[in-house]
PDB file of N, CA and C in Angstrom:
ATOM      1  N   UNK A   1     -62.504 -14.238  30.684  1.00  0.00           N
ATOM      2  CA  UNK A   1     -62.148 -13.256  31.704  1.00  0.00           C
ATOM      3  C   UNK A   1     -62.366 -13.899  33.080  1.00  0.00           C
ATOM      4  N   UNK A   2     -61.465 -13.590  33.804  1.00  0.00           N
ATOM      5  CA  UNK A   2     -61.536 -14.242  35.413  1.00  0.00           C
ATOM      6  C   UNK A   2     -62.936 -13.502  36.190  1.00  0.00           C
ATOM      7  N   UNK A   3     -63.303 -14.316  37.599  1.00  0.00           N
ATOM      8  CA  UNK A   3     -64.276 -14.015  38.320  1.00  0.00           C
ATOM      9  C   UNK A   3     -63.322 -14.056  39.865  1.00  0.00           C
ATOM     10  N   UNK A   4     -64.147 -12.554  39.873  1.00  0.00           N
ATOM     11  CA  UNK A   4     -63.176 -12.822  41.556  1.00  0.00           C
ATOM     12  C   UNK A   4     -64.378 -12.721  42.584  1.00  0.00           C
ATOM     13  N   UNK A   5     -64.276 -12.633  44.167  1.00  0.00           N
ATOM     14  CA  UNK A   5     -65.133 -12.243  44.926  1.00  0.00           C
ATOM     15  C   UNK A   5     -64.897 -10.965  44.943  1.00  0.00           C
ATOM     16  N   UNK A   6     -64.009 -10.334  45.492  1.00  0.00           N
ATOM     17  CA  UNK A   6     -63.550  -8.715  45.655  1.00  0.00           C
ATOM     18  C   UNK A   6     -63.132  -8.614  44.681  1.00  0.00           C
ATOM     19  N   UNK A   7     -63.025  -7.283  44.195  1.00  0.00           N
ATOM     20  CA  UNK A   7     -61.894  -6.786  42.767  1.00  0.00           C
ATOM     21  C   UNK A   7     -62.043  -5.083  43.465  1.00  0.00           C
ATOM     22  N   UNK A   8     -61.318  -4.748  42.744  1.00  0.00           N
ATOM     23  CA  UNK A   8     -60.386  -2.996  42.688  1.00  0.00           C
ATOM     24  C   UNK A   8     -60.488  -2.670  41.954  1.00  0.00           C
ATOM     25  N   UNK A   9     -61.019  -1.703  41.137  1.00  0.00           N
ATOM     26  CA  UNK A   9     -61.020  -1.050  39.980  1.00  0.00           C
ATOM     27  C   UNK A   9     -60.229  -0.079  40.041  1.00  0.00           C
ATOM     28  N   UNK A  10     -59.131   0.604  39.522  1.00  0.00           N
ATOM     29  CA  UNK A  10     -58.439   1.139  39.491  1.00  0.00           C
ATOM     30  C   UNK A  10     -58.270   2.015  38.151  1.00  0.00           C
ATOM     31  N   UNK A  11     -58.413   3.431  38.889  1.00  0.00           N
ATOM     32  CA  UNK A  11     -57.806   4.696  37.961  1.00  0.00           C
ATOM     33  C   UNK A  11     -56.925   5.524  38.122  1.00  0.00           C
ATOM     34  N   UNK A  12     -56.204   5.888  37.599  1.00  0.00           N
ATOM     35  CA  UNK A  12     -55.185   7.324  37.140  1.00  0.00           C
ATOM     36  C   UNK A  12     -55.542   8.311  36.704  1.00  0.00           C
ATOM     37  N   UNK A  13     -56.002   9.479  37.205  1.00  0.00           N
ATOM     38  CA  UNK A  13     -56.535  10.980  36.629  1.00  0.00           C
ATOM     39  C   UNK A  13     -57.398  10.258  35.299  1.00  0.00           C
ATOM     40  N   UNK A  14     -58.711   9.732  36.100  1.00  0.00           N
ATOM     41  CA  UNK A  14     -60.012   9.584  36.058  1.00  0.00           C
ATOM     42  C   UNK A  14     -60.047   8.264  34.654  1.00  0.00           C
ATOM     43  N   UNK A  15     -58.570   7.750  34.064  1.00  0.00           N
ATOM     44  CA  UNK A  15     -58.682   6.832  33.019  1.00  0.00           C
ATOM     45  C   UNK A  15     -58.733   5.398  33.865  1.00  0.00           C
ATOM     46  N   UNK A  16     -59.433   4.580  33.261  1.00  0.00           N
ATOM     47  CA  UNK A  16     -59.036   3.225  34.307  1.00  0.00           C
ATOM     48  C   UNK A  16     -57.538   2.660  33.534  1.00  0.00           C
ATOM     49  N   UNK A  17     -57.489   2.014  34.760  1.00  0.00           N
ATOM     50  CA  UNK A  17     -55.820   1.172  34.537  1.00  0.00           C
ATOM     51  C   UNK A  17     -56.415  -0.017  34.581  1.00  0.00           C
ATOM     52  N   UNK A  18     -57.102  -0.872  35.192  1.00  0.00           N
ATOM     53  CA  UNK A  18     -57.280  -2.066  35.491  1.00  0.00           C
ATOM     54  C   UNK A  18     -58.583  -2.869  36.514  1.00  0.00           C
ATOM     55  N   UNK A  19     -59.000  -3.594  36.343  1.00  0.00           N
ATOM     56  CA  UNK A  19     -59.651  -4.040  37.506  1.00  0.00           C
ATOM     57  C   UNK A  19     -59.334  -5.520  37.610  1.00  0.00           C
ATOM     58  N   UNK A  20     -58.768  -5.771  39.346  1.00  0.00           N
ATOM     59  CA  UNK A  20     -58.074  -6.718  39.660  1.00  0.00           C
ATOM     60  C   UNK A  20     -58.758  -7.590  40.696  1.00  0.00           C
ATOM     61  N   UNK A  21     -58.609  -8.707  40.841  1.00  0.00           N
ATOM     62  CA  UNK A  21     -59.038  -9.158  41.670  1.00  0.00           C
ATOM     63  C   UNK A  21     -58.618 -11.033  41.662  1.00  0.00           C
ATOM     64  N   UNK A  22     -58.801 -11.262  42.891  1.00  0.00           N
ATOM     65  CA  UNK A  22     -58.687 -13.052  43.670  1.00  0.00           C
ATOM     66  C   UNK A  22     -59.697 -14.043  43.423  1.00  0.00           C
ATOM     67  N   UNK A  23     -59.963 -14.749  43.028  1.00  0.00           N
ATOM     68  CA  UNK A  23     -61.380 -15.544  43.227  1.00  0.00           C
ATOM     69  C   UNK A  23     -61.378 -16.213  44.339  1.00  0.00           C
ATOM     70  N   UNK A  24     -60.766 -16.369  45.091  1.00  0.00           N
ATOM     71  CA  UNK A  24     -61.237 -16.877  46.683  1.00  0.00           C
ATOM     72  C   UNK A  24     -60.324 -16.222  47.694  1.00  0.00           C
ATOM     73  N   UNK A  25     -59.598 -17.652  48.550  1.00  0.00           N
ATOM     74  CA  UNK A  25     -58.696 -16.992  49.640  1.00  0.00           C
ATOM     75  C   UNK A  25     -57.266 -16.226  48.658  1.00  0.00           C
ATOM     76  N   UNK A  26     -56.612 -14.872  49.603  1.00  0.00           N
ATOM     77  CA  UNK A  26     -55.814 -14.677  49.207  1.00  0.00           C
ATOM     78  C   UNK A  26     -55.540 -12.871  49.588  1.00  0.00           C
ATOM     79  N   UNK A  27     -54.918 -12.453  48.867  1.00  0.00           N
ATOM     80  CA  UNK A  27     -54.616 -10.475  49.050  1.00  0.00           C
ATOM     81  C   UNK A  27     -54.334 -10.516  47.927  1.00  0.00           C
ATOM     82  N   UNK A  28     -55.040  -8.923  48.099  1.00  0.00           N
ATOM     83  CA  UNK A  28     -55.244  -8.057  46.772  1.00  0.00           C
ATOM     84  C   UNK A  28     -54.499  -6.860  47.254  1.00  0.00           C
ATOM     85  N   UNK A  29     -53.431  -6.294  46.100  1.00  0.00           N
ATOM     86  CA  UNK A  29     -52.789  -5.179  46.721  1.00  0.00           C
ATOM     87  C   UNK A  29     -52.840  -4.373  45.440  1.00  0.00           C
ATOM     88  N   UNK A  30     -52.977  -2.649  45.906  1.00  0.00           N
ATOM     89  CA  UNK A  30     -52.627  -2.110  44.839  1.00  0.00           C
ATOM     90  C   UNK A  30     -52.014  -1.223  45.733  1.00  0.00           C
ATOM     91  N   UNK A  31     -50.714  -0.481  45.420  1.00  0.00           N
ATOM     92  CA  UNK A  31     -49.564   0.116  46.297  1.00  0.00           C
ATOM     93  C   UNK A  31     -49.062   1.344  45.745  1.00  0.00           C
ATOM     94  N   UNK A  32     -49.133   2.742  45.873  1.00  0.00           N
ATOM     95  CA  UNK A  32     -48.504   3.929  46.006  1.00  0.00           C
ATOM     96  C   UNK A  32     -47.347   3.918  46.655  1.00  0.00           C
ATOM     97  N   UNK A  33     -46.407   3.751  45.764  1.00  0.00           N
ATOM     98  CA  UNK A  33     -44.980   3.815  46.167  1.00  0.00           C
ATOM     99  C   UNK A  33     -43.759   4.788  45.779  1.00  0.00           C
ATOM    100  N   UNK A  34     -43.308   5.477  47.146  1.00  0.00           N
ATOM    101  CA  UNK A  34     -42.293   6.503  46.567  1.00  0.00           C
ATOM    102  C   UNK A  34     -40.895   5.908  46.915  1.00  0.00           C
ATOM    103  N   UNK A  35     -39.558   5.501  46.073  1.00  0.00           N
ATOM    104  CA  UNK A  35     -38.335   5.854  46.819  1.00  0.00           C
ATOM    105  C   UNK A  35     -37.684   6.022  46.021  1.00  0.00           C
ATOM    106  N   UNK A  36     -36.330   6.913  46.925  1.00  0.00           N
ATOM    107  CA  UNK A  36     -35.644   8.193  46.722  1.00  0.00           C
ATOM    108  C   UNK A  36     -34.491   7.414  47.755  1.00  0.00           C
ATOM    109  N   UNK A  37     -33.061   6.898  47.182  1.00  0.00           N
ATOM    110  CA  UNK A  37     -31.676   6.331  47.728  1.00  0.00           C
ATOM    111  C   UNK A  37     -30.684   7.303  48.264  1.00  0.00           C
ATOM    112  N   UNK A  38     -30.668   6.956  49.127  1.00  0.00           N
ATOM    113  CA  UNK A  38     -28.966   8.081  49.450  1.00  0.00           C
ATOM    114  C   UNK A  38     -27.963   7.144  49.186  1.00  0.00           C
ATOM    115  N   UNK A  39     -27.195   8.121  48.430  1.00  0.00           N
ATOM    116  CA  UNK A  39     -25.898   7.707  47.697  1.00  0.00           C
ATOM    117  C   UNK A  39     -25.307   7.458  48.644  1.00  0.00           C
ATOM    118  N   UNK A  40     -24.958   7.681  49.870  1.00  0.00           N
ATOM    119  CA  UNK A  40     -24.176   7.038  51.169  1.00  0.00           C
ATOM    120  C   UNK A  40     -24.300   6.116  51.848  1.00  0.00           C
ATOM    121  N   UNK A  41     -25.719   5.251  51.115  1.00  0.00           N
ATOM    122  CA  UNK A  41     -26.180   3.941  52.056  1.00  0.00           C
ATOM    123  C   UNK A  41     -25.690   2.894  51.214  1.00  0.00           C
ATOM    124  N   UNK A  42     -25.289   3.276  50.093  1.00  0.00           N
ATOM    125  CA  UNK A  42     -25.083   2.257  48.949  1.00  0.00           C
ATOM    126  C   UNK A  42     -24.370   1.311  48.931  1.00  0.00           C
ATOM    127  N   UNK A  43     -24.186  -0.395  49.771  1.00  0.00           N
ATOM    128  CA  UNK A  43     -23.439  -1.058  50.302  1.00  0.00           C
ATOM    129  C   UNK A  43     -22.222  -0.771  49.110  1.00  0.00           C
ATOM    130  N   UNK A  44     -21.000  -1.496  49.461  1.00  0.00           N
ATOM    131  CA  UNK A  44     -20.045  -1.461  48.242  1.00  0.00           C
ATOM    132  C   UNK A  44     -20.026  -2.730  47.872  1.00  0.00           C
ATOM    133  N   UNK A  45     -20.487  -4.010  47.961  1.00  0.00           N
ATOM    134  CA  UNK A  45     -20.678  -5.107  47.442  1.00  0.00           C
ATOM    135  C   UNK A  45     -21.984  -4.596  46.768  1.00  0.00           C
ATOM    136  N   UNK A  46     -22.971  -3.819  46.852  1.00  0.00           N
ATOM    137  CA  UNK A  46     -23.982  -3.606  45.597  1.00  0.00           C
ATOM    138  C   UNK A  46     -23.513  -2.896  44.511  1.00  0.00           C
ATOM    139  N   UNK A  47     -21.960  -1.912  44.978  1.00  0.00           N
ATOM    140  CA  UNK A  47     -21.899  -1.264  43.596  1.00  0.00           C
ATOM    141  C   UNK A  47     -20.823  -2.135  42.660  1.00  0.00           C
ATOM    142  N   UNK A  48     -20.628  -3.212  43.556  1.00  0.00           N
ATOM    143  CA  UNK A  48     -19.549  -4.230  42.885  1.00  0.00           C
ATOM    144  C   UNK A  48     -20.164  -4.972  41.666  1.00  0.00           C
ATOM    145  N   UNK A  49     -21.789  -4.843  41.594  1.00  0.00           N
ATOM    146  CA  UNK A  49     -22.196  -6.376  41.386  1.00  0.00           C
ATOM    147  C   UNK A  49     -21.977  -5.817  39.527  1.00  0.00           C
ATOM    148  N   UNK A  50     -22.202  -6.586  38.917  1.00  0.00           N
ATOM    149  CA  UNK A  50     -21.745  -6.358  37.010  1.00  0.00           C
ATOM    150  C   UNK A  50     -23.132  -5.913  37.033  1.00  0.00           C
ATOM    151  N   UNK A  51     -22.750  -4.609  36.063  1.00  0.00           N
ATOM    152  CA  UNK A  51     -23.946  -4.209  35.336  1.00  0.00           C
ATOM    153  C   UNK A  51     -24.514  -3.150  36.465  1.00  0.00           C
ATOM    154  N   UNK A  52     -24.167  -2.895  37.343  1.00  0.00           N
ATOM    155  CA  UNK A  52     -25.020  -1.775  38.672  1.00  0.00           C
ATOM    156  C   UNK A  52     -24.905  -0.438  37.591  1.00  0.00           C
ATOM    157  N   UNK A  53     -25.825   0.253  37.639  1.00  0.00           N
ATOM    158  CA  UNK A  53     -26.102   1.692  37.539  1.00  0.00           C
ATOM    159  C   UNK A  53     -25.787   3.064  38.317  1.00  0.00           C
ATOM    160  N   UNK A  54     -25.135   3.352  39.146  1.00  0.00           N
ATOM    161  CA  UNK A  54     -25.687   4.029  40.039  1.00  0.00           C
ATOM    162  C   UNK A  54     -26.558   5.270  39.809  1.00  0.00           C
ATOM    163  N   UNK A  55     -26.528   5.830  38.451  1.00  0.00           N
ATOM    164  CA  UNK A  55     -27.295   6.827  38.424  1.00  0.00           C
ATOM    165  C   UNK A  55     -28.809   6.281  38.326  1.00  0.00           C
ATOM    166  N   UNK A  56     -29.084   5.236  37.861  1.00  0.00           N
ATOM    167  CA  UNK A  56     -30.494   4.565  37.432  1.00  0.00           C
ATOM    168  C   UNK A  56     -30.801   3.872  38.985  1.00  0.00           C
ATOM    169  N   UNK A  57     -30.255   3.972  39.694  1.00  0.00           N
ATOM    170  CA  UNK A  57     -30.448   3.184  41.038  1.00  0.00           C
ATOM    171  C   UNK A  57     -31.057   4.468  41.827  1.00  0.00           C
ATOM    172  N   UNK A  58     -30.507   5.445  41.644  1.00  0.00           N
ATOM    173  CA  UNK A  58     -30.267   6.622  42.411  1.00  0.00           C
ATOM    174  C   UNK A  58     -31.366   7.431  42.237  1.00  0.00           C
ATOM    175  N   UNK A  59     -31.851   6.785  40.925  1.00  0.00           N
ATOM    176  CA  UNK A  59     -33.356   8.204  40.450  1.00  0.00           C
ATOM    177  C   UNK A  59     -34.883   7.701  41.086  1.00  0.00           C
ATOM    178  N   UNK A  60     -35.020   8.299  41.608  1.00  0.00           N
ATOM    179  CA  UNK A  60     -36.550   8.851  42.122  1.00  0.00           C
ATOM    180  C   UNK A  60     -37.204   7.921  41.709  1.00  0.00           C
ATOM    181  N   UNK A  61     -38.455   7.064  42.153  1.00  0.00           N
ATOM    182  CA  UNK A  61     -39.406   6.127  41.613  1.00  0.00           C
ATOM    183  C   UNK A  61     -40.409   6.723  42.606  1.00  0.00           C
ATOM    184  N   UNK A  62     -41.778   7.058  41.380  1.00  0.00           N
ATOM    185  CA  UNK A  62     -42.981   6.676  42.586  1.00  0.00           C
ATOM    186  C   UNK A  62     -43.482   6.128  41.090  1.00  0.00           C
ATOM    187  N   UNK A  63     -44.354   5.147  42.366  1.00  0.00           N
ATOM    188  CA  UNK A  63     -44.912   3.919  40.695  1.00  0.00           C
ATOM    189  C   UNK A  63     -46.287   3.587  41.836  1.00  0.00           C
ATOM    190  N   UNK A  64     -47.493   3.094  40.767  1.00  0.00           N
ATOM    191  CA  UNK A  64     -48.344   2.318  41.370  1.00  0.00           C
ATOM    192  C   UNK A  64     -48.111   0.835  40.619  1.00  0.00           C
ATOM    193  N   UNK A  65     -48.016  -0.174  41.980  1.00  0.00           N
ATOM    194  CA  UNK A  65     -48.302  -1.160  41.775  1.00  0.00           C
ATOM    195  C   UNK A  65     -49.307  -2.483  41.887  1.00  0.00           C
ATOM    196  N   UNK A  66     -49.739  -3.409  40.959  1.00  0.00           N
ATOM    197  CA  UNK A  66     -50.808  -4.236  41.607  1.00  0.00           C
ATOM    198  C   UNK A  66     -50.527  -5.467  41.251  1.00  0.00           C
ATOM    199  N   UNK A  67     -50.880  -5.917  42.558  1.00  0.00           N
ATOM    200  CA  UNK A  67     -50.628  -7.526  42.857  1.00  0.00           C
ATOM    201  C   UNK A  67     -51.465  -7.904  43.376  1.00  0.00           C
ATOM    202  N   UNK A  68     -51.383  -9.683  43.834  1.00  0.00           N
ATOM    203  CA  UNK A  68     -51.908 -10.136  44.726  1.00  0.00           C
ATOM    204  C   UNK A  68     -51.375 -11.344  44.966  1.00  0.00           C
ATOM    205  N   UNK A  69     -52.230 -12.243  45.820  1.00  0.00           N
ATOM    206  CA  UNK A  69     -51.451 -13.798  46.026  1.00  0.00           C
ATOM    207  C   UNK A  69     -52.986 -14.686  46.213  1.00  0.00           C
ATOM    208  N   UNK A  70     -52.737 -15.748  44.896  1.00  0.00           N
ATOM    209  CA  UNK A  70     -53.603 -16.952  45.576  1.00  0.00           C
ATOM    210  C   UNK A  70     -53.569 -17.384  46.116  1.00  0.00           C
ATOM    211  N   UNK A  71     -54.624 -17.931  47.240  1.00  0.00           N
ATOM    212  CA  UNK A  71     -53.551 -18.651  48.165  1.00  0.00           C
ATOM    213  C   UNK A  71     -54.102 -19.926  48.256  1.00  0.00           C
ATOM    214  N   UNK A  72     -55.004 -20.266  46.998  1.00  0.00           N
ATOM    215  CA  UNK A  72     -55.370 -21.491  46.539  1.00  0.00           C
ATOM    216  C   UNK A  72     -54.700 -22.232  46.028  1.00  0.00           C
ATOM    217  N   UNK A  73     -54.419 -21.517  45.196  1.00  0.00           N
ATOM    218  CA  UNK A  73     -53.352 -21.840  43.943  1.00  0.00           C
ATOM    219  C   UNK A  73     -51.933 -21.716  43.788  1.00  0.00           C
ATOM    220  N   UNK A  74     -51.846 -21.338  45.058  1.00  0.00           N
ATOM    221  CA  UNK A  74     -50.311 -20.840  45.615  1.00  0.00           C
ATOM    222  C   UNK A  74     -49.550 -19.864  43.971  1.00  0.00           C
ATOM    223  N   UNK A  75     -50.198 -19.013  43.980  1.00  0.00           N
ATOM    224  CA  UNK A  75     -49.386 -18.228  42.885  1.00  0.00           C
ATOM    225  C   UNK A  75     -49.179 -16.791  43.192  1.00  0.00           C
ATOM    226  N   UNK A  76     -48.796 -16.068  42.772  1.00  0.00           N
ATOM    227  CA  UNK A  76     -48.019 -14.554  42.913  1.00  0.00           C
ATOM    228  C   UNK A  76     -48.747 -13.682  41.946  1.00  0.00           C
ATOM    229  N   UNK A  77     -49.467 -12.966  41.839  1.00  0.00           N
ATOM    230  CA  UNK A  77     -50.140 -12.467  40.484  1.00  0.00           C
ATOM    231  C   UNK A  77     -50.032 -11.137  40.271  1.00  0.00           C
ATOM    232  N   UNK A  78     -49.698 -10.370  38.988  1.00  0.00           N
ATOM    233  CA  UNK A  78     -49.147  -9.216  39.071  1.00  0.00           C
ATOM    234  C   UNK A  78     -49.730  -8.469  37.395  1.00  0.00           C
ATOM    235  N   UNK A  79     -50.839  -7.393  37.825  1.00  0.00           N
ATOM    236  CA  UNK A  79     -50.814  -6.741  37.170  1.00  0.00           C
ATOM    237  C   UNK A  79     -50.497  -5.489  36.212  1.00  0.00           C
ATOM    238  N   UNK A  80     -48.758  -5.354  36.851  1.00  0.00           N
ATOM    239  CA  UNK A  80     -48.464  -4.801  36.320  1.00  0.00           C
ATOM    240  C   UNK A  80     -48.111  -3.311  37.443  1.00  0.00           C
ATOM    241  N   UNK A  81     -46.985  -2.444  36.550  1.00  0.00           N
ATOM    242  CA  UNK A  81     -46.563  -1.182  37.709  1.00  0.00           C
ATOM    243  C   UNK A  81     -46.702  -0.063  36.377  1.00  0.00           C
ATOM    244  N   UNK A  82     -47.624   1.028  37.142  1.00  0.00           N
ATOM    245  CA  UNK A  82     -47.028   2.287  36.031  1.00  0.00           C
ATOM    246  C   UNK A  82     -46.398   3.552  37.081  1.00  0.00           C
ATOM    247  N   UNK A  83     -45.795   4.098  36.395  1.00  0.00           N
ATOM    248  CA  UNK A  83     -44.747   5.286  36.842  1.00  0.00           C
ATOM    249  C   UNK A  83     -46.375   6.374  37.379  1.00  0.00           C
ATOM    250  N   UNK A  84     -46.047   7.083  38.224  1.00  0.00           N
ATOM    251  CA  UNK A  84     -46.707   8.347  38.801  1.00  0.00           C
ATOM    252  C   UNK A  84     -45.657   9.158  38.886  1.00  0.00           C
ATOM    253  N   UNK A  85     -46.811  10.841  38.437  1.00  0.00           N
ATOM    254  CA  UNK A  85     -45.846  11.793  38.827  1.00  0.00           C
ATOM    255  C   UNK A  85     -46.856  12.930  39.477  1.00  0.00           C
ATOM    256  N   UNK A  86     -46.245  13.807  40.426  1.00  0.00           N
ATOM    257  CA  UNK A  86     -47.064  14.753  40.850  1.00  0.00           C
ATOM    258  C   UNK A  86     -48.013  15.193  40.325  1.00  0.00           C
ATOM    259  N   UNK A  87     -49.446  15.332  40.779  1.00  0.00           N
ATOM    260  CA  UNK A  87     -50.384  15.901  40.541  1.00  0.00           C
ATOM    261  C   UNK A  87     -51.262  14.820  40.383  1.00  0.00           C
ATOM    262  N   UNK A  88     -50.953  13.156  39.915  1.00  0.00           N
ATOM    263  CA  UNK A  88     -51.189  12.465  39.515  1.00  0.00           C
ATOM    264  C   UNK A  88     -52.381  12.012  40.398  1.00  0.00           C
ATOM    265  N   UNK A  89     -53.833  11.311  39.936  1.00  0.00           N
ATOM    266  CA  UNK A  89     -54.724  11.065  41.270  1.00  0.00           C
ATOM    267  C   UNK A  89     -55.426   9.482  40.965  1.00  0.00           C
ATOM    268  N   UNK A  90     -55.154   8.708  41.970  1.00  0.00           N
ATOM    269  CA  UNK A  90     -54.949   7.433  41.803  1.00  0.00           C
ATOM    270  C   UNK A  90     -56.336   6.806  42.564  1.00  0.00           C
ATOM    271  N   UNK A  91     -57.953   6.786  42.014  1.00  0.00           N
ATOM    272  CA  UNK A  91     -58.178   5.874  42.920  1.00  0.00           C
ATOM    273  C   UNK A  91     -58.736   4.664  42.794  1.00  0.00           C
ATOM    274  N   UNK A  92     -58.976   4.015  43.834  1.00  0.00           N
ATOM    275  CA  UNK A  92     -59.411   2.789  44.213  1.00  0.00           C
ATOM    276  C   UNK A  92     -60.604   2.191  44.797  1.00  0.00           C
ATOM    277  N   UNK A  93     -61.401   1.660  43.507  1.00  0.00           N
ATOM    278  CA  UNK A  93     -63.037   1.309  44.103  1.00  0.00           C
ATOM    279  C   UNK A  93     -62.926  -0.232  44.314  1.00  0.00           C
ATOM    280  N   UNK A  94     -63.770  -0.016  45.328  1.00  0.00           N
ATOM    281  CA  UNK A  94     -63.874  -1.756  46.197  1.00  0.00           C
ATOM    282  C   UNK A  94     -64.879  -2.310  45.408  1.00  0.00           C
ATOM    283  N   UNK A  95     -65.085  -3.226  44.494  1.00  0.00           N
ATOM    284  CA  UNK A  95     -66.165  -3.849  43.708  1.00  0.00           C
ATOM    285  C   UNK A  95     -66.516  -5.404  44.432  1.00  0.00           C
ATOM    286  N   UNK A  96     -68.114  -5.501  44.012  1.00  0.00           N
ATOM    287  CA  UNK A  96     -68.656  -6.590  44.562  1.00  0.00           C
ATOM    288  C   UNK A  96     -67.744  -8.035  42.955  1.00  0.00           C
ATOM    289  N   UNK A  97     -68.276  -8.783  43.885  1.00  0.00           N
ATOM    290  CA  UNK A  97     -68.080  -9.902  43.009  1.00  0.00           C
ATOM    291  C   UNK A  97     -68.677  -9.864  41.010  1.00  0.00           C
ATOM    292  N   UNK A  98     -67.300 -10.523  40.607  1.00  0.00           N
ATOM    293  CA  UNK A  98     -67.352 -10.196  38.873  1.00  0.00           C
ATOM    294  C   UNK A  98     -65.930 -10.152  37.932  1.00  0.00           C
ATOM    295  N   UNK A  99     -66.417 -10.088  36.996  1.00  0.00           N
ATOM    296  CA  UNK A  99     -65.473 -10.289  36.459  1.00  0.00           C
ATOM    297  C   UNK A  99     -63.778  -9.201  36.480  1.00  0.00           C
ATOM    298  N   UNK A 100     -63.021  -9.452  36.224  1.00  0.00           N
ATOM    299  CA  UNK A 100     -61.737  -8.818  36.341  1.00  0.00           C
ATOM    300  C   UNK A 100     -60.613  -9.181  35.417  1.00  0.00           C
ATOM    301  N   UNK A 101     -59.549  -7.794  35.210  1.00  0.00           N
ATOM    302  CA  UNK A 101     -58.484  -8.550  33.837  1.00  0.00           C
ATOM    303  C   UNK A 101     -57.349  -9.676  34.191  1.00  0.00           C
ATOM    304  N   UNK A 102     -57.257 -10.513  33.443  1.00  0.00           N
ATOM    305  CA  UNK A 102     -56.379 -11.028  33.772  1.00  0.00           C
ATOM    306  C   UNK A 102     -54.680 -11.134  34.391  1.00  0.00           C
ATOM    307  N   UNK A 103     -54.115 -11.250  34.678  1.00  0.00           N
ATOM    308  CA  UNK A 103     -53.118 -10.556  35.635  1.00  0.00           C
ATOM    309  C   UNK A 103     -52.157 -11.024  34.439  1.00  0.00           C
ATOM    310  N   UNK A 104     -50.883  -9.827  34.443  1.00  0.00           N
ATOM    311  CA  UNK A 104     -49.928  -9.817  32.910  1.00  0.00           C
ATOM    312  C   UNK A 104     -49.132 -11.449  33.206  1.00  0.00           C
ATOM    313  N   UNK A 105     -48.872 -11.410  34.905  1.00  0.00           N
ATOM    314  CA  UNK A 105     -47.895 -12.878  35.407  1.00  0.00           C
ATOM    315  C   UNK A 105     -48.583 -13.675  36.104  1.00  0.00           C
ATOM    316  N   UNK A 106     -48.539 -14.496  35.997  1.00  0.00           N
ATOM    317  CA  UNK A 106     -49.295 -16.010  37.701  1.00  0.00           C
ATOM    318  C   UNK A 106     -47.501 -16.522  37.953  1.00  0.00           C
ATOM    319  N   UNK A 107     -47.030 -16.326  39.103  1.00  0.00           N
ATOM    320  CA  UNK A 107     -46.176 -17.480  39.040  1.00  0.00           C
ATOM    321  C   UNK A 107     -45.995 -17.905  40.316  1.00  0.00           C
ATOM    322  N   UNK A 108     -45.783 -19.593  40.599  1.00  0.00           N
ATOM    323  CA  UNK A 108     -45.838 -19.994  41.362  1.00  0.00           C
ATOM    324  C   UNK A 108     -45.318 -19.796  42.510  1.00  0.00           C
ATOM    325  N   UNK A 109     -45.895 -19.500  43.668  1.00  0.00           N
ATOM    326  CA  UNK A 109     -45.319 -19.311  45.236  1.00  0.00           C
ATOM    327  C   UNK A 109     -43.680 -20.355  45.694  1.00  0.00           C
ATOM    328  N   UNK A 110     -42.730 -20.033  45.955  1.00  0.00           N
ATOM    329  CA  UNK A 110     -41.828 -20.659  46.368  1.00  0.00           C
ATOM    330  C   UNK A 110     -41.701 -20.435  47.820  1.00  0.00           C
ATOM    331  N   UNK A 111     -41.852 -21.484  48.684  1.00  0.00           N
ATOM    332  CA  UNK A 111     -41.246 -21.231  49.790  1.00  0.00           C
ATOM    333  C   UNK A 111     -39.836 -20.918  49.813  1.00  0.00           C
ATOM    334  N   UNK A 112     -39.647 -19.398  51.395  1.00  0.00           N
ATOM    335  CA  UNK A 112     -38.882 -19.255  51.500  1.00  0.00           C
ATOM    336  C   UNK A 112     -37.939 -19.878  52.359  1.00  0.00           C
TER     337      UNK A 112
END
């Protein structure tokens, strides 16, 4: 199991989801995210592209997500997104240094 300095422990209506964390330099994110598309912004080269959805494009997402970035190791690390729905209560404890789960991806930083 990894050792970080900071980690996040993270729950969903009081179950844990995860506890995440960096072992040195870097960000730790865990993100409450809502979006909701208007069908009128929808470039027409996006509805061109093979395979577009528009009804699956169009539906509602609120998701929590968690990431972070080494910035030792130059990698991208991602534990993963679950769906939220109203009522849902999400929180987030700041933990001292220790152990944490391993992240589902590492993949390497590409400059842009």
């Amino acid at each position: 199991m990894p050792h970080a300095d900071v980690r996040f422990e993270i729950c969903v209506n009081g179950q844990p989801v995860g506890t995440i964390g960096i072992e040195a330099f870097g960000v730790l994110t865990a993100i409450v995210s809502r979006v909701r598309r208007s069908p009128d912004k929808i470039a027409d080269a996006h509805r061109q592209r093979p395979g577009f959805d528009e009804a699956a494009f169009l539906r509602e997402v609120c998701e929590l997500s968690m990431t972070g970035l080494d910035s030792v190791l130059g990698e991208h690390r991602d534990w993963g997104t679950r769906p939220l729905a109203a009522g849902d209560v999400v929180t987030i404890r700041v933990l001292a240094a220790g152990p944490c789960d391993p992240p589902r991806t590492a993949l390497a930083n590409t400059p842009v």
